[in-house]
Protein backbone atom coordinates (compact mmCIF):
# COMPACT_ATOMS: atom_id res chain seq x y z
CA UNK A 1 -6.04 12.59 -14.83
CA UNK A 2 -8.47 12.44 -17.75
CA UNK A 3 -11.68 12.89 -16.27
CA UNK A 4 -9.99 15.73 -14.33
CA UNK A 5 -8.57 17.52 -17.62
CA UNK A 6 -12.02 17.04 -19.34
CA UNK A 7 -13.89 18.67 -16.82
CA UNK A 8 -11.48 21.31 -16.04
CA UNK A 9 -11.36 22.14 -20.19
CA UNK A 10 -15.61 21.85 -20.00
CA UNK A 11 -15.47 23.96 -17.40
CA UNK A 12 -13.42 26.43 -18.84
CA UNK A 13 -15.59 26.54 -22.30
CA UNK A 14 -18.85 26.77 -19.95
CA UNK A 15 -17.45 29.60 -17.74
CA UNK A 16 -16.28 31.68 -21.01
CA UNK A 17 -19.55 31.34 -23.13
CA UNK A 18 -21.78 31.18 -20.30
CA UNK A 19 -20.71 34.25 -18.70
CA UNK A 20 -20.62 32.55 -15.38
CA UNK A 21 -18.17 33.30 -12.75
CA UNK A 22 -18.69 30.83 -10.93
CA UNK A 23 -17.89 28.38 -13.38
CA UNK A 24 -14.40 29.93 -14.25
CA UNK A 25 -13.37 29.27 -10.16
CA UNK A 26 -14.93 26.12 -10.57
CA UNK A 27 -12.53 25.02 -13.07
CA UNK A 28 -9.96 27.04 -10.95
CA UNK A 29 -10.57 24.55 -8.19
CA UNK A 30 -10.71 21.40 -10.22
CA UNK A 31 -7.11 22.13 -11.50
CA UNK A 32 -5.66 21.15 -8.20
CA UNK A 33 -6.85 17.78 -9.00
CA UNK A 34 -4.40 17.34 -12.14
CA UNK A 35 -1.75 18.68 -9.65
CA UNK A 36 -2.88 15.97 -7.10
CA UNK A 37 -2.31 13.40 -9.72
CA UNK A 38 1.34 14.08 -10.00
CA UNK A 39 1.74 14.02 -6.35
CA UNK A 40 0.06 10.45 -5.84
CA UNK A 41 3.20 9.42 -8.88
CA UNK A 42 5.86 11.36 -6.83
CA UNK A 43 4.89 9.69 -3.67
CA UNK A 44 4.41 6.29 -4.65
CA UNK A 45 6.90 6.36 -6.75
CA UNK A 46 9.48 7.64 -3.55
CA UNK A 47 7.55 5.19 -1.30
CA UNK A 48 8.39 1.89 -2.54
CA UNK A 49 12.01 2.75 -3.24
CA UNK A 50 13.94 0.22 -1.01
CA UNK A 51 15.42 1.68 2.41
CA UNK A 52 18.52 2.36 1.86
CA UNK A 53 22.03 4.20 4.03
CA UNK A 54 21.06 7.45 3.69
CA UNK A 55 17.49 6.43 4.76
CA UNK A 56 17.44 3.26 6.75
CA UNK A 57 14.06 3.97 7.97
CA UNK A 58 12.70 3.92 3.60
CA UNK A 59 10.51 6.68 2.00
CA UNK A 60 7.22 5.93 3.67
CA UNK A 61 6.55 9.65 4.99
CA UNK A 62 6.72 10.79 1.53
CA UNK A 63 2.85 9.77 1.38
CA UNK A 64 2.44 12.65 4.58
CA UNK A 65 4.34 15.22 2.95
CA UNK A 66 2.57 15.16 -0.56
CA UNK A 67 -0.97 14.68 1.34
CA UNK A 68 0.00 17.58 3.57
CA UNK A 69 1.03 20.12 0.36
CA UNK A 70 -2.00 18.82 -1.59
CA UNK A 71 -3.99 19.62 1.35
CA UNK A 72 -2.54 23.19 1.75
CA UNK A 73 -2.90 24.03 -2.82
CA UNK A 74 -6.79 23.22 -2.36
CA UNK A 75 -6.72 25.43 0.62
CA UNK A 76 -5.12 28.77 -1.29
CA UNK A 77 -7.35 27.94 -4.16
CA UNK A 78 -10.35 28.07 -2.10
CA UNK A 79 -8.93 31.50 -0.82
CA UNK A 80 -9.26 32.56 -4.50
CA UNK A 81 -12.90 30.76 -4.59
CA UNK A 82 -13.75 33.34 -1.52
CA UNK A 83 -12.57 36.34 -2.90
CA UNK A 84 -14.76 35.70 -6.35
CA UNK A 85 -17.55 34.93 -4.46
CA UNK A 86 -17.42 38.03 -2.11
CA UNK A 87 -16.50 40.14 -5.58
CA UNK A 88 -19.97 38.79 -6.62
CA UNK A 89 -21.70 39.79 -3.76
CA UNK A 90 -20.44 43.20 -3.12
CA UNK A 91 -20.51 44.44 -6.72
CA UNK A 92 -23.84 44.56 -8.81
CA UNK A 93 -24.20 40.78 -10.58
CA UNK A 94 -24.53 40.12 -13.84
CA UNK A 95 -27.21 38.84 -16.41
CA UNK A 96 -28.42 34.95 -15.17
CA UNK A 97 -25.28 32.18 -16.58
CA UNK A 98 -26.45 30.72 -19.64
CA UNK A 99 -28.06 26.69 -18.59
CA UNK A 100 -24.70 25.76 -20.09
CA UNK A 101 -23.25 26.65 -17.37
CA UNK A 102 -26.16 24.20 -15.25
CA UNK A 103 -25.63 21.05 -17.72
CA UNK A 104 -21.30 21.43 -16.56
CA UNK A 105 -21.63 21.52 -13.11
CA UNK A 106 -24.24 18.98 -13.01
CA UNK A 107 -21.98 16.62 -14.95
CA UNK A 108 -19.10 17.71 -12.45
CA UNK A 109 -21.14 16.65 -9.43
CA UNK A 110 -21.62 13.18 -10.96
CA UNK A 111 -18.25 12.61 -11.85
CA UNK A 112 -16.20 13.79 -9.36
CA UNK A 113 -18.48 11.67 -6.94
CA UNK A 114 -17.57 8.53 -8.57
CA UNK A 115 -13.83 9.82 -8.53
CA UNK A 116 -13.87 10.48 -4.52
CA UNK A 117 -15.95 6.99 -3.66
CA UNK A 118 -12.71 5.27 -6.64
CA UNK A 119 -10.12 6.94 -4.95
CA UNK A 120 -10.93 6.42 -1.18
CA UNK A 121 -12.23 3.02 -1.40
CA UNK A 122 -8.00 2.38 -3.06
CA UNK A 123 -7.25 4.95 -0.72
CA UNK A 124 -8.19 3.19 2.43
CA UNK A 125 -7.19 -0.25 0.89
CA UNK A 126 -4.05 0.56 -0.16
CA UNK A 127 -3.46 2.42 3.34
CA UNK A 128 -2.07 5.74 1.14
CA UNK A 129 -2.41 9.44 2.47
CA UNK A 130 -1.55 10.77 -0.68
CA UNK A 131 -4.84 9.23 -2.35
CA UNK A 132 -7.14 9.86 0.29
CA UNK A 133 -6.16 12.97 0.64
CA UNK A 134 -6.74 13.55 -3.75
CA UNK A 135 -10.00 11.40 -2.61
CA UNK A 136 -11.65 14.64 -0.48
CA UNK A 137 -10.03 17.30 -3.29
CA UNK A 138 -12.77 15.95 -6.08
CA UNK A 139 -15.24 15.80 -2.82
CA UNK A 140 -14.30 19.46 -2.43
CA UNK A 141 -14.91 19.77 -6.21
CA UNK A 142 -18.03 17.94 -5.71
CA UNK A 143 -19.09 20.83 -3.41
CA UNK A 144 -18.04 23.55 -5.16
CA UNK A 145 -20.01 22.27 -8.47
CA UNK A 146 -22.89 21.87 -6.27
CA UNK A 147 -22.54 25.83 -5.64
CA UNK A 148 -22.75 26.58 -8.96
CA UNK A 149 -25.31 24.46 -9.96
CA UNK A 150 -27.35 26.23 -6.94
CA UNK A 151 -25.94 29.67 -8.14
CA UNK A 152 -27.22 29.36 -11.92
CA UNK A 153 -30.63 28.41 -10.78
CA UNK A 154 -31.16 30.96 -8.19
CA UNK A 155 -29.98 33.35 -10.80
CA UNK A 156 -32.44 32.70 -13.35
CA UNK A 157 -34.55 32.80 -10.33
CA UNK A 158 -33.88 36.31 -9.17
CA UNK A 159 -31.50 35.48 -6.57
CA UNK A 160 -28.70 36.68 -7.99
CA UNK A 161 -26.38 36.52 -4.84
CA UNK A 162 -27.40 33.24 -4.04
CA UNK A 163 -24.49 31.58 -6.26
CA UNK A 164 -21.37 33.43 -4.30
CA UNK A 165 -22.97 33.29 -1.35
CA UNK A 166 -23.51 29.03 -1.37
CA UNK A 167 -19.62 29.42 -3.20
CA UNK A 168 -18.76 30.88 0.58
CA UNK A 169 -20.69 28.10 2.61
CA UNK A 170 -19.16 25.13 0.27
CA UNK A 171 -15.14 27.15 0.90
CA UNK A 172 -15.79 26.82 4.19
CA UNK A 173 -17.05 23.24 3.97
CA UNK A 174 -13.62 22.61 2.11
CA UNK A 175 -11.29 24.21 4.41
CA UNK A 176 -13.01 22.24 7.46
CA UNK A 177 -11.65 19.25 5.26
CA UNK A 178 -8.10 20.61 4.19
CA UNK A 179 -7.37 21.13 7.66
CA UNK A 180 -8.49 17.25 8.60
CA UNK A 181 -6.17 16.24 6.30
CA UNK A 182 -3.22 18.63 7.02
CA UNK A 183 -3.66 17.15 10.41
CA UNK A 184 -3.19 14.01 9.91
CA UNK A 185 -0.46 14.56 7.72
CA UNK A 186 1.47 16.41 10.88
CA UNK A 187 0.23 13.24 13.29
CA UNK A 188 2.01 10.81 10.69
CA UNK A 189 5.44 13.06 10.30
CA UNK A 190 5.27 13.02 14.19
CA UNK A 191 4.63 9.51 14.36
CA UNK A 192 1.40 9.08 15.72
CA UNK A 193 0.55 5.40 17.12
CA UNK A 194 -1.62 2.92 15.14
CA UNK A 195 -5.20 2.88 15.76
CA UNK A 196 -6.24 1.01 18.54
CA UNK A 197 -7.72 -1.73 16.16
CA UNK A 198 -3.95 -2.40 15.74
CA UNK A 199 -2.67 -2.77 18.49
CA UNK A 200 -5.39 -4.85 19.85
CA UNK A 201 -4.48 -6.83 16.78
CA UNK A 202 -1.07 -7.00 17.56
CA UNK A 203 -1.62 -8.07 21.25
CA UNK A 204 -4.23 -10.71 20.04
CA UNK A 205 -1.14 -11.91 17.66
CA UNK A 206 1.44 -12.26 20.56
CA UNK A 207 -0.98 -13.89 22.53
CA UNK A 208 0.01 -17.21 20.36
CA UNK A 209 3.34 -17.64 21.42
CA UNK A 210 3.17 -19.46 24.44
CA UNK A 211 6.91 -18.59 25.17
CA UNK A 212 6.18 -15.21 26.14
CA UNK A 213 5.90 -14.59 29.93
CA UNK A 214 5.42 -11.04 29.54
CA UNK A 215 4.80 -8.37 27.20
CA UNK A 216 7.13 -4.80 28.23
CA UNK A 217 5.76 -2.62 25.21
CA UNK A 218 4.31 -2.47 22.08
CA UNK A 219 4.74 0.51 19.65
CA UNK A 220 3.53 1.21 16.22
CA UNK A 221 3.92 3.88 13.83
CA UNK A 222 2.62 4.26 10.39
CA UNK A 223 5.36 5.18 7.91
CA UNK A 224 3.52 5.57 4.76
CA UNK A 225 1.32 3.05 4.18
CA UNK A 226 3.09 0.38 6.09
CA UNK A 227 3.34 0.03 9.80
CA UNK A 228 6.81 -0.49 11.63
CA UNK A 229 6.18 -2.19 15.27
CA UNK A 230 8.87 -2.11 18.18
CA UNK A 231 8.24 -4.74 20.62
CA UNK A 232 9.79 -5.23 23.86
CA UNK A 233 9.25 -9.37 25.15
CA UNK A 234 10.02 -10.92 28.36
CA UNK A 235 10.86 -14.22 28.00
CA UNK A 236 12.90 -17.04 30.82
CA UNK A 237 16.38 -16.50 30.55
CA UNK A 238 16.81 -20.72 30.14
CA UNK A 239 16.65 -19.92 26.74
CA UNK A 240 19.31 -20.52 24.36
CA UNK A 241 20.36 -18.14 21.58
CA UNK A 242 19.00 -20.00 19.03
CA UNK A 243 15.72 -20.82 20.91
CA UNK A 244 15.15 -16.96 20.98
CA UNK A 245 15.77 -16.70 17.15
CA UNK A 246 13.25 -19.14 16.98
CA UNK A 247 10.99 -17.50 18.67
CA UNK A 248 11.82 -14.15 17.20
CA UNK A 249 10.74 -15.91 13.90
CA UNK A 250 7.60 -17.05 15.21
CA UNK A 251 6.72 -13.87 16.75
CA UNK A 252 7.24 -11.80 13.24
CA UNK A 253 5.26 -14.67 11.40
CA UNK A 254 2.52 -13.92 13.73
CA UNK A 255 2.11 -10.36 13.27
CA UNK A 256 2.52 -10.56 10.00
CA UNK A 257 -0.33 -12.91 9.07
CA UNK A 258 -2.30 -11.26 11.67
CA UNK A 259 -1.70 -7.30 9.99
CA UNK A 260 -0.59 -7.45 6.73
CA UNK A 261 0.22 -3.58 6.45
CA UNK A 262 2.91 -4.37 9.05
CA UNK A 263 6.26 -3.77 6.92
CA UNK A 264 8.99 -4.38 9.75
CA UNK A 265 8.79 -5.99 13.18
CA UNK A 266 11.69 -5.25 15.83
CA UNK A 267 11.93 -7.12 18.99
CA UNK A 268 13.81 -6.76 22.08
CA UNK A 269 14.06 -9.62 24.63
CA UNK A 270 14.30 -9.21 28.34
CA UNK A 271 14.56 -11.57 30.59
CA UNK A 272 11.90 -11.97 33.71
CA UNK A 273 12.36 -10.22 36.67
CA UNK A 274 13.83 -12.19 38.89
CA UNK A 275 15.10 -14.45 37.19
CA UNK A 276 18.57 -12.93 35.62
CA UNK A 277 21.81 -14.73 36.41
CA UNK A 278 24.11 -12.40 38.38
C-alpha cells in the first residue's frame, strides 16, 4: 500500500507541474491499486473465518468475488484512460510534458514490476485470486507507465499524438487482462474442476490404498484457495464398519500429503458390483 500511495502522490505532483495528461490518468489508474489492497484484507480476512451454520461450506469464494470486482474497477478506470487519450488525439495537443513527467513514469515501470513479479509469485503460492488478480493491476500499471514514458518522448519529438495513441494500445492490452481474470473469477463461483495436474495427483494418491477395488468418481473444486474433493470408492462389502473408517483415514492422509491445498476430503463407499448381500 506504500509503494502504491507514493507513486500515485508522485504521479499526481508530476502530472500537475509537468503539464502532462497522461500522467494525471496514470495516477488515475494506479489508485485502483490502493483499492486492491483493501480487497486482498477483506478477502483474506472472510476466507479463513471457520465454516460455520450459516455457511457450512466456509468463506473460500470470497477470494472470486473480490478478484472479480477488482477486475471490473481497473476495467472502468481504463474506460476513463480511453476517453483522455482519444480527448488528446482529437483536440490540438499541448506544449511537450516537462522530463519530470519521463523520470515518474520511468520509476513507475520499475516499481510496479517488482510489485506484480512480489505479488504473483505469493499469489500463486498461496493459491489466492484476490492477489493475483492485484498482481496483473500493477502489470496494467506497468503498461500504462510505459505509455507515458513513450508519450513524453515522442512529444518532445514532434509526435505529439503518439502518447494517447500508445495510452489506447496499452487500455486495450489491460482489458484483454481484466477480462482473463473476471473469467476465472465466474469459473471459480461456478465451481470449475481442479486442473488436471490435480486430479492426476489425486488418482496417483488413491492408487496407495490397496483396499480400493475401484474408483466411481473423483471431483474437485477450488473454494478459495483450498480445494474440497468428493470421492466416490468401491470397496468389498466383507468389510467391517470400522475397517472402512480405517480406510477412510488412510485415504484422507493420502491426499493430503500428496496436495496440500486440499482443505476437506469427502468419501462415499460403495460396495462392488456384484458382490452386495441381498
Amino acid at each position: 500500500m506504500g509503494a502504491n500511495l507514493t507513486m500515485v502522490v508522485l504521479k499526481i505532483v508530476a502530472g500537475l507541474c509537468a503539464g502532462s495528461r497522461a500522467c494525471l490518468a496514470d495516477a488515475l489508474h494506479s489508485s485502483a491499486n490502493i483499492v486492491t489492497v483493501f480487497a486482498i484484507f477483506i478477502s483474506r480476512k472472510l476466507t479463513s473465518k471457520p465454516v460455520d451454520e450459516k455457511y457450512p461450506y466456509g468463506y473460500g469464494k470470497v477470494e472470486f468475488i473480490a478478484a472479480g470486482a477488482v477486475s471490473v474497477l481497473i476495467m472502468i478506470l481504463t474506460v476513463v484512460l480511453v476517453v483522455t487519450s482519444i480527448e488528446h488525439i482529437i483536440y490540438k495537443p499541448g506544449p511537450p510534458p516537462h522530463p519530470i513527467a519521463l523520470l515518474v513514469a520511468i520509476l513507475s515501470v520499475v516499481t510496479n514490476e517488482v510489485l506484480f513479479r512480489y505479488f504473483r509469485c505469493v499469489g500463486t503460492e498461496l493459491r489466492s485470486q484476490t492477489i493475483i488478480a492485484t498482481a496483473w493491476a500493477n502489470r496494467a500499471d506497468c503498461f500504462s507507465s510505459v505509455a507515458v514514458v513513450v508519450g513524453v518522448i515522442g512529444s518532445h519529438l514532434g509526435f505529439h499524438n503518439l502518447d494517447p495513441i500508445a495510452a489506447v494500445v496499452v487500455a486495450a492490452i489491460i482489458v484483454k487482462v481484466s477480462i482473463g481474470c473476471i473469467r476465472d473469477s465466474i469459473a471459480g463461483l461456478m465451481d470449475r474442476s481442479a486442473p488436471p495436474e490435480t486430479m492426476e495427483a489425486l488418482r496417483k494418491a488413491l492408487s496407495e490404498v490397496r483396499e480400493i477395488q475401484r474408483i466411481n468418481y473423483i471431483r474437485a473444486r477450488a473454494l478459495g484457495n483450498k480445494i474440497w474433493v468428493d470421492l466416490g470408492l468401491r470397496i468389498s462389502p466383507e468389510h467391517t464398519v470400522s475397517e472402512c473408517e480405517s480406510i477412510r483415514g488412510h485415504v484422507h492422509r493420502c491426499v493430503l500429503e500428496s496436495i496440500p491445498a486440499v482443505g476437506n476430503v469427502l468419501v462415499d463407499f460403495e460396495p462392488v458390483e456384484g458382490d452386495m448381500s441381498p
